[in-house]
PDB file of N, CA and C in Angstrom:
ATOM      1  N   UNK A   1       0.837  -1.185   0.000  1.00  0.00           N
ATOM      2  CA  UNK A   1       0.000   0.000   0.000  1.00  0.00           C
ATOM      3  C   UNK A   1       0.876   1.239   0.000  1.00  0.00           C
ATOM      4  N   UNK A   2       0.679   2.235  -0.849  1.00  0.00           N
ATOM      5  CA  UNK A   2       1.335   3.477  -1.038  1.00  0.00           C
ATOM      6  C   UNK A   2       0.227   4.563  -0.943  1.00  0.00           C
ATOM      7  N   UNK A   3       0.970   5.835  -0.879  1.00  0.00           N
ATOM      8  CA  UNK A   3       0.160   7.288  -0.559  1.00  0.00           C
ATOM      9  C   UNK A   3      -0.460   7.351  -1.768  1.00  0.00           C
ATOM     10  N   UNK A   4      -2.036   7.726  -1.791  1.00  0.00           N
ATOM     11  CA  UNK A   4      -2.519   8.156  -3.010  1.00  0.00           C
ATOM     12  C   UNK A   4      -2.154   8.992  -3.679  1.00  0.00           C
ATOM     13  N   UNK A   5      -2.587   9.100  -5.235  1.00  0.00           N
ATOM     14  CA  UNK A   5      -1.865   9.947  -6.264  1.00  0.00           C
ATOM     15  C   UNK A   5      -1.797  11.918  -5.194  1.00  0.00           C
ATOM     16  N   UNK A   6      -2.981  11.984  -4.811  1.00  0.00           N
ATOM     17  CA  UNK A   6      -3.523  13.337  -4.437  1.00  0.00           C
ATOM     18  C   UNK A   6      -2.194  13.450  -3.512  1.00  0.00           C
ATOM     19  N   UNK A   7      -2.131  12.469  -2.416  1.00  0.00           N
ATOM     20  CA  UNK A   7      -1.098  12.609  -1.520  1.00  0.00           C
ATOM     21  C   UNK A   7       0.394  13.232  -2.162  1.00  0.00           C
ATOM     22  N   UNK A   8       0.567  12.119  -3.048  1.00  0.00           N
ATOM     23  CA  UNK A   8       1.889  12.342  -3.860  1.00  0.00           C
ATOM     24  C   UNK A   8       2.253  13.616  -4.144  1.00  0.00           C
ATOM     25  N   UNK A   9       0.861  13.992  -5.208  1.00  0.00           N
ATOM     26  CA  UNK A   9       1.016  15.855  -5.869  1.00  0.00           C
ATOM     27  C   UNK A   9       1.052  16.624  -4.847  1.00  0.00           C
ATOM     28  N   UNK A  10       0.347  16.269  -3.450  1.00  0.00           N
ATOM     29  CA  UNK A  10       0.820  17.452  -2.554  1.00  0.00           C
ATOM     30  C   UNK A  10       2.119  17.313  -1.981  1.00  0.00           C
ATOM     31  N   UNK A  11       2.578  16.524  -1.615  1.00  0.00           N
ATOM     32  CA  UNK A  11       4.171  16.098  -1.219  1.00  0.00           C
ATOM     33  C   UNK A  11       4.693  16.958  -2.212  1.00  0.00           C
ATOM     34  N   UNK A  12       4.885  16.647  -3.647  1.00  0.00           N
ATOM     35  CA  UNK A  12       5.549  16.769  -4.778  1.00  0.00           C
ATOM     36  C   UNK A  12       5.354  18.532  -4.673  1.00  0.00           C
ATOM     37  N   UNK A  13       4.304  19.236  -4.430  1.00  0.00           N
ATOM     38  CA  UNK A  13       4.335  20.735  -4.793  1.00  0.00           C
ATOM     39  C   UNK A  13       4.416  21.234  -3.649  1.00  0.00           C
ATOM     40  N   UNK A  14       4.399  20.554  -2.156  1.00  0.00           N
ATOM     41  CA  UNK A  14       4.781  21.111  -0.805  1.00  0.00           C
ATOM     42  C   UNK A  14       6.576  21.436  -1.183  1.00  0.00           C
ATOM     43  N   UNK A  15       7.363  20.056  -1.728  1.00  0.00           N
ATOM     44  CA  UNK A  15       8.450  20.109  -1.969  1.00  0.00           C
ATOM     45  C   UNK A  15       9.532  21.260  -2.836  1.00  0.00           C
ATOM     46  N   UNK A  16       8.440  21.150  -3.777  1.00  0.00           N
ATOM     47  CA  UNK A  16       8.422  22.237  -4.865  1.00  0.00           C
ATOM     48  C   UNK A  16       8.756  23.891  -4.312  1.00  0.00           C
ATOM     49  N   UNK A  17       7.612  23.987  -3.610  1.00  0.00           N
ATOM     50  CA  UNK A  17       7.278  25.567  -2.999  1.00  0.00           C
ATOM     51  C   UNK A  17       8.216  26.015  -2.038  1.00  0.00           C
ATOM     52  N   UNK A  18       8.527  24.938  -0.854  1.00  0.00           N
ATOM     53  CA  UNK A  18       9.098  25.207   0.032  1.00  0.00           C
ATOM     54  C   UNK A  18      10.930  25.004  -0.304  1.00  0.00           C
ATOM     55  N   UNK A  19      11.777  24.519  -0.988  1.00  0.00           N
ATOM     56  CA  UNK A  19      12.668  23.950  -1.436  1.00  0.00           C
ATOM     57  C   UNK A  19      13.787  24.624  -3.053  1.00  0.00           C
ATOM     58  N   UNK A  20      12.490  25.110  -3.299  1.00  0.00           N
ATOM     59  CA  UNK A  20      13.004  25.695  -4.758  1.00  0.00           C
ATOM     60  C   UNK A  20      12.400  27.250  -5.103  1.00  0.00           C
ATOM     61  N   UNK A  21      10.986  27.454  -3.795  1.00  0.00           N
ATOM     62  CA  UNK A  21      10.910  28.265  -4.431  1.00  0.00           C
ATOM     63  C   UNK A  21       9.781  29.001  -6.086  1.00  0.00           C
ATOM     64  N   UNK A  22       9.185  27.636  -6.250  1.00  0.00           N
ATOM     65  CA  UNK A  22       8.835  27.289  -7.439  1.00  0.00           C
ATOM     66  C   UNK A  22       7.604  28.203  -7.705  1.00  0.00           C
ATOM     67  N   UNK A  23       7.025  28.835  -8.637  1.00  0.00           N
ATOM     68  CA  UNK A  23       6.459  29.318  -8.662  1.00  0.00           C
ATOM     69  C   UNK A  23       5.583  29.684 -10.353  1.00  0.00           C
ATOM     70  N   UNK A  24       5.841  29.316 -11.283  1.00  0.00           N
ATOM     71  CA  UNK A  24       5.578  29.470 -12.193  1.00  0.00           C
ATOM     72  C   UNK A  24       5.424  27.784 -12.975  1.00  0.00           C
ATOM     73  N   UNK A  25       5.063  27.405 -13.364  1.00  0.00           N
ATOM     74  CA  UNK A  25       4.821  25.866 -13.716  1.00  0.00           C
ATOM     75  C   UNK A  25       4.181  25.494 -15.105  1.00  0.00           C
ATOM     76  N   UNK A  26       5.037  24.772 -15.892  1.00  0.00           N
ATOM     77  CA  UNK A  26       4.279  23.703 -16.368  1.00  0.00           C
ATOM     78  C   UNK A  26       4.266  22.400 -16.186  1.00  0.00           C
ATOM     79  N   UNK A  27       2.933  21.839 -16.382  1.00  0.00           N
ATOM     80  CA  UNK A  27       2.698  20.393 -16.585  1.00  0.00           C
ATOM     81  C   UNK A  27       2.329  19.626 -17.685  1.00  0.00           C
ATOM     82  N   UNK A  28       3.469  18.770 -17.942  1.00  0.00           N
ATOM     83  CA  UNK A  28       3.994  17.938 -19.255  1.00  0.00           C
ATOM     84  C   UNK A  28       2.628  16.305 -18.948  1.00  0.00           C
ATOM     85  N   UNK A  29       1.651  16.108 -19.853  1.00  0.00           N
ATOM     86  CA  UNK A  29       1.193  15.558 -18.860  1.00  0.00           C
ATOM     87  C   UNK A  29       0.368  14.224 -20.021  1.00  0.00           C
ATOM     88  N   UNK A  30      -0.027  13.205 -19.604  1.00  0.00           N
ATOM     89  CA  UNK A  30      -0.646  12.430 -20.206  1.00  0.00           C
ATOM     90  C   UNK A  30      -2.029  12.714 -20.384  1.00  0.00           C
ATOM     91  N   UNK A  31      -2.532  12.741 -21.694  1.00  0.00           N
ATOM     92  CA  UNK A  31      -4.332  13.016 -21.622  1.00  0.00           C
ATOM     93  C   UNK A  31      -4.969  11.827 -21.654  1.00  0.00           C
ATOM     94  N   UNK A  32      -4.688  11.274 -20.494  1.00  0.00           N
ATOM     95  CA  UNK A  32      -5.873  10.133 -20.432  1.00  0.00           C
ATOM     96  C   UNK A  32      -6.701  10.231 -18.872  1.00  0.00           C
ATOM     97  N   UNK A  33      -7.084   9.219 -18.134  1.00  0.00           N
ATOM     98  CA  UNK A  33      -7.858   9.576 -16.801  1.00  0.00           C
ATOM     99  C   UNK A  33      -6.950   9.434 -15.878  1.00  0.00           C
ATOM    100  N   UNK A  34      -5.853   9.313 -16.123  1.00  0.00           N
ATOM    101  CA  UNK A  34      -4.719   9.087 -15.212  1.00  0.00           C
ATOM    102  C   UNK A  34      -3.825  10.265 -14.651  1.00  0.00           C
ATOM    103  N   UNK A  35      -3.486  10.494 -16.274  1.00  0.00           N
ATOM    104  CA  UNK A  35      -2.602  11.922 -16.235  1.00  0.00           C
ATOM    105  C   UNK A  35      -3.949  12.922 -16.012  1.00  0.00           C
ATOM    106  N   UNK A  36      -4.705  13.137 -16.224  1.00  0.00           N
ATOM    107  CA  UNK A  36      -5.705  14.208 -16.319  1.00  0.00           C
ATOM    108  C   UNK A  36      -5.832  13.996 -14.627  1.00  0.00           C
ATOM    109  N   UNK A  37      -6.109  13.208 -13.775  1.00  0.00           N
ATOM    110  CA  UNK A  37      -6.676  12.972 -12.494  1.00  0.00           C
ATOM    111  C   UNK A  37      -4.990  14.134 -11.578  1.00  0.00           C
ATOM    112  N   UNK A  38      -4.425  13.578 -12.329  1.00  0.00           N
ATOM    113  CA  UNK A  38      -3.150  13.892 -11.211  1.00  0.00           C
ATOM    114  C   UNK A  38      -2.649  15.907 -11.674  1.00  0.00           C
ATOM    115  N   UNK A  39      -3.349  16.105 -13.050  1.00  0.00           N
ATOM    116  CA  UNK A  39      -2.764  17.184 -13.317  1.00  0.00           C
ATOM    117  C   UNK A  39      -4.225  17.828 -12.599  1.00  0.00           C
ATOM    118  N   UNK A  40      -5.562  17.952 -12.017  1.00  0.00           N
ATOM    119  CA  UNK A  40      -6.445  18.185 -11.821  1.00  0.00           C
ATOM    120  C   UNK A  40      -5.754  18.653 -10.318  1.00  0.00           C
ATOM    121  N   UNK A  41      -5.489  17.648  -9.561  1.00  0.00           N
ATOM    122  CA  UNK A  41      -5.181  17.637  -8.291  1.00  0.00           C
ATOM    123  C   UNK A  41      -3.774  18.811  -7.968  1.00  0.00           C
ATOM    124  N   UNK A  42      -2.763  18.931  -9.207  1.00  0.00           N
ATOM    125  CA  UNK A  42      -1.838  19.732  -9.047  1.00  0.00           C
ATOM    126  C   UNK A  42      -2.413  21.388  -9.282  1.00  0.00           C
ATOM    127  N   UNK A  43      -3.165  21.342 -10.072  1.00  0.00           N
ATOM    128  CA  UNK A  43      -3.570  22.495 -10.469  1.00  0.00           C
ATOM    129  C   UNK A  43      -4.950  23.070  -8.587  1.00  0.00           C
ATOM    130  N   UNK A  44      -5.244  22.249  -8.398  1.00  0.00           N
ATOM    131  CA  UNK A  44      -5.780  22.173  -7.268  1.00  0.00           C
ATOM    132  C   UNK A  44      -4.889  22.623  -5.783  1.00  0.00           C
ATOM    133  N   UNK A  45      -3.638  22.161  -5.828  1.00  0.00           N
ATOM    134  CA  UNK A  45      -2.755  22.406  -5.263  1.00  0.00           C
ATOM    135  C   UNK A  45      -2.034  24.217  -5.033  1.00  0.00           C
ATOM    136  N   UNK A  46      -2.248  23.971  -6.357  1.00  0.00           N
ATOM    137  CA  UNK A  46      -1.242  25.776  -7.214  1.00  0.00           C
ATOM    138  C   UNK A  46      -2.825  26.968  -6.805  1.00  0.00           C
ATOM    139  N   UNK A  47      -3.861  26.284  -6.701  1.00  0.00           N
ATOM    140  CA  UNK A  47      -4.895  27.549  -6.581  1.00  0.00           C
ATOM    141  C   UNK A  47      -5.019  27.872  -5.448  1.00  0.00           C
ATOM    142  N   UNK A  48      -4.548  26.539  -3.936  1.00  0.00           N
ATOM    143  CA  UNK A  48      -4.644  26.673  -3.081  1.00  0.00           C
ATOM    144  C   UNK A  48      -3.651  27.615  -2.100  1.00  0.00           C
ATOM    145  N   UNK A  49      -1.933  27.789  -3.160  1.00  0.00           N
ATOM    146  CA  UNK A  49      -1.560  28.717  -2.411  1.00  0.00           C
ATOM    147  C   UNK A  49      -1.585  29.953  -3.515  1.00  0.00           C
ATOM    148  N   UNK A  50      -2.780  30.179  -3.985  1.00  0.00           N
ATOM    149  CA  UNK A  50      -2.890  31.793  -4.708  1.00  0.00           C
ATOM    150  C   UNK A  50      -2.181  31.787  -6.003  1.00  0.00           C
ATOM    151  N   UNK A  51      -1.926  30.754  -6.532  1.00  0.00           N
ATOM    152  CA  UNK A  51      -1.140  30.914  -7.999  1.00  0.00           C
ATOM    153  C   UNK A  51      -2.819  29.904  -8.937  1.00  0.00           C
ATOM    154  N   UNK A  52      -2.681  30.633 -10.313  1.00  0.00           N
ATOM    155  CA  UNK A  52      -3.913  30.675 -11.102  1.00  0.00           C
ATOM    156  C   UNK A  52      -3.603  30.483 -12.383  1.00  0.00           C
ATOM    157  N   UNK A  53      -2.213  30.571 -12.691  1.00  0.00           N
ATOM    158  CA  UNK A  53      -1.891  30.917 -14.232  1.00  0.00           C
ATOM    159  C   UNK A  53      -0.459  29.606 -14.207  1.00  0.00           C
ATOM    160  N   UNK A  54      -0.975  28.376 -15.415  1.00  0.00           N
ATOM    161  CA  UNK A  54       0.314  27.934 -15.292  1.00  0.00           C
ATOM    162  C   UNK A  54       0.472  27.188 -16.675  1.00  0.00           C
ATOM    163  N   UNK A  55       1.022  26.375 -17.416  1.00  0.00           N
ATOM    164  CA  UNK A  55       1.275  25.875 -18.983  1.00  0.00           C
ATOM    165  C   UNK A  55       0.807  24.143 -18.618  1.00  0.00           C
ATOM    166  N   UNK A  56      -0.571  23.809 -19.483  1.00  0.00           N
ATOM    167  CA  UNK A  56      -0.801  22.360 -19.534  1.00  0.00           C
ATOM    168  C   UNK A  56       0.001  22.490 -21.155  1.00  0.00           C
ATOM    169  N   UNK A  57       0.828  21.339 -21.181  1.00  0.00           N
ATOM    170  CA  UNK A  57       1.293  20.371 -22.181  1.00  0.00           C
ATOM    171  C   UNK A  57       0.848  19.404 -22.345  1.00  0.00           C
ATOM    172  N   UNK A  58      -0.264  18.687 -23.131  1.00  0.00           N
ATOM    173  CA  UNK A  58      -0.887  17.406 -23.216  1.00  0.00           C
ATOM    174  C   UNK A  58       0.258  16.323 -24.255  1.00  0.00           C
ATOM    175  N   UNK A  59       0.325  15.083 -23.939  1.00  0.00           N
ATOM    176  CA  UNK A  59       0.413  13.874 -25.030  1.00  0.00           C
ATOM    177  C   UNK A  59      -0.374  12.824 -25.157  1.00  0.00           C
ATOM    178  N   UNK A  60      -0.369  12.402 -26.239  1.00  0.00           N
ATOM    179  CA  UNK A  60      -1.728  11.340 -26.172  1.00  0.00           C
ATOM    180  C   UNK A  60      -0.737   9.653 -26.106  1.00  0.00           C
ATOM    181  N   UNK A  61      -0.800   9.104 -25.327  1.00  0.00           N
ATOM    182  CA  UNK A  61       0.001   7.540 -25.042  1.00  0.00           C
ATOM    183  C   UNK A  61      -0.040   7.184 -26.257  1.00  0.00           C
ATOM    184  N   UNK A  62       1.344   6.564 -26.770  1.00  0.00           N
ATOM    185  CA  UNK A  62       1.527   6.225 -28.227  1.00  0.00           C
ATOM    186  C   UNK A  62       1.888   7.311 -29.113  1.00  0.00           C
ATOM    187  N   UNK A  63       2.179   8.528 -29.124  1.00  0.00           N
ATOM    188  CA  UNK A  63       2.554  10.120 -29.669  1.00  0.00           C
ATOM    189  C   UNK A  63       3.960   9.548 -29.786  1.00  0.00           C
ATOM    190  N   UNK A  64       4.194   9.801 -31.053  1.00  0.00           N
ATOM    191  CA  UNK A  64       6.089   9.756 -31.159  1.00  0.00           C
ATOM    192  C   UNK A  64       6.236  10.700 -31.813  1.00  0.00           C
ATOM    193  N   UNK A  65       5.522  11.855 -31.700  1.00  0.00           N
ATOM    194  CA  UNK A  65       6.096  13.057 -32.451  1.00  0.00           C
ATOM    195  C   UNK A  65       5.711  14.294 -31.179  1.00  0.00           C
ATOM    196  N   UNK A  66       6.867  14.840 -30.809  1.00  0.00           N
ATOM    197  CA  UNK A  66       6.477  15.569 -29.592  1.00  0.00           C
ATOM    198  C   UNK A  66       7.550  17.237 -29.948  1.00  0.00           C
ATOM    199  N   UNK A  67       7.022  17.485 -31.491  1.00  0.00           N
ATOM    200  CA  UNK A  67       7.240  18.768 -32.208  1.00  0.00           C
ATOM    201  C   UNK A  67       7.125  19.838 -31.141  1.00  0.00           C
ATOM    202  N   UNK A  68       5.678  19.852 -31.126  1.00  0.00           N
ATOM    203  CA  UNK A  68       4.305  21.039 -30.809  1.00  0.00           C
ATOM    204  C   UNK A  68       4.738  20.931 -29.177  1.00  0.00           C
ATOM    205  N   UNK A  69       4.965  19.851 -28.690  1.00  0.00           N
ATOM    206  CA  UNK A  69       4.994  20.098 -27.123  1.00  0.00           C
ATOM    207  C   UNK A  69       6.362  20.342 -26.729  1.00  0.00           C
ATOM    208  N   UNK A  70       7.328  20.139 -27.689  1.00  0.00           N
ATOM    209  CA  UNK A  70       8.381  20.662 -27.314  1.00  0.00           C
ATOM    210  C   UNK A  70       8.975  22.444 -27.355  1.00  0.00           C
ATOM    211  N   UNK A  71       8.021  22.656 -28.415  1.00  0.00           N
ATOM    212  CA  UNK A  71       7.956  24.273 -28.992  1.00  0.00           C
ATOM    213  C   UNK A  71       7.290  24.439 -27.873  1.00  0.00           C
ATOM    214  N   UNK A  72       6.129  24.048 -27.299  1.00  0.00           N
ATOM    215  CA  UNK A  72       5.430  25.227 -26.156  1.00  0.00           C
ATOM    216  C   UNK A  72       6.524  25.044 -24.634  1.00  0.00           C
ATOM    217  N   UNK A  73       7.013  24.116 -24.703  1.00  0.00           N
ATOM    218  CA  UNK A  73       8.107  24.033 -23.431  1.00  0.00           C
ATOM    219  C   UNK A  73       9.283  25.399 -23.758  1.00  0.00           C
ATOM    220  N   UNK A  74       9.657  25.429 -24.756  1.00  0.00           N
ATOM    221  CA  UNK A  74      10.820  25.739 -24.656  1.00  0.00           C
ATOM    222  C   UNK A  74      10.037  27.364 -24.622  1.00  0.00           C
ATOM    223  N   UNK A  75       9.037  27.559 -25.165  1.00  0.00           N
ATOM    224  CA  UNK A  75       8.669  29.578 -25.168  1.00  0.00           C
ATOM    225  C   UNK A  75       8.127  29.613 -24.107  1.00  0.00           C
ATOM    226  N   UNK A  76       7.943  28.462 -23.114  1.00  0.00           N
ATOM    227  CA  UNK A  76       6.876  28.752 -22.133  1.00  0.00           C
ATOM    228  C   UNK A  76       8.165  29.313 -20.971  1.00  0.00           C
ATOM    229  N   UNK A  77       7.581  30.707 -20.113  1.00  0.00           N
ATOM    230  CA  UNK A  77       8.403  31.298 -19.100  1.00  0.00           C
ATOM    231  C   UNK A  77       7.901  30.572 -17.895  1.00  0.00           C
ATOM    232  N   UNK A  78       8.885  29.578 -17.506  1.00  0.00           N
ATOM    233  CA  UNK A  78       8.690  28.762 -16.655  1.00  0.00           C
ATOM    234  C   UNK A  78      10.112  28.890 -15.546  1.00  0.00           C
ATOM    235  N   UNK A  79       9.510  28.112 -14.335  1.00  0.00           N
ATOM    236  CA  UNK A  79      10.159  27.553 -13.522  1.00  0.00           C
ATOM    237  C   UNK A  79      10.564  26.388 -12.923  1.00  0.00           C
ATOM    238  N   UNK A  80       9.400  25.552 -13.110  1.00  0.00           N
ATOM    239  CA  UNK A  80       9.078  24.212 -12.848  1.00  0.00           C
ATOM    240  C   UNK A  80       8.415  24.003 -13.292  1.00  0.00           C
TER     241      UNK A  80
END
């Protein structure tokens, strides 16, 4: 038995905030009910300490062309 996904993303952006500082974000993320569940919960996370604005990157499982998501990574003004 392990910490649920929700648990995880808050660990993961407690770590984030307090550690680095982090503050600007994208999420590189799978569009299925998996990746969508966990990017739901992060974005849930980011509203809870007052941040509203951050970069979803979707891929669809099986994508071997990752053009378009690599162009929005690299213009996106990020931090994490």
């Amino acid at each position: 038995f392990g910490p649920s996904y929700e648990d995880e993303v808050e660990i993961l952006m407690n770590y984030l905030f307090t550690e680095y500082g982090a503050r600007k974000f994208l999420f590189f993320y799978q569009n299925d009910a998996y990746g969508i569940g966990l990017l739901n919960e992060a974005h849930k996370q980011l509203k809870a300490r007052g941040i509203t604005e951050w970069v979803d990157v979707p891929y669809v499982r099986g994508e071997t062309n990752f053009k378009k998501q690599a162009d929005t990574i690299k213009n996106a003004q990020i931090d994490t």
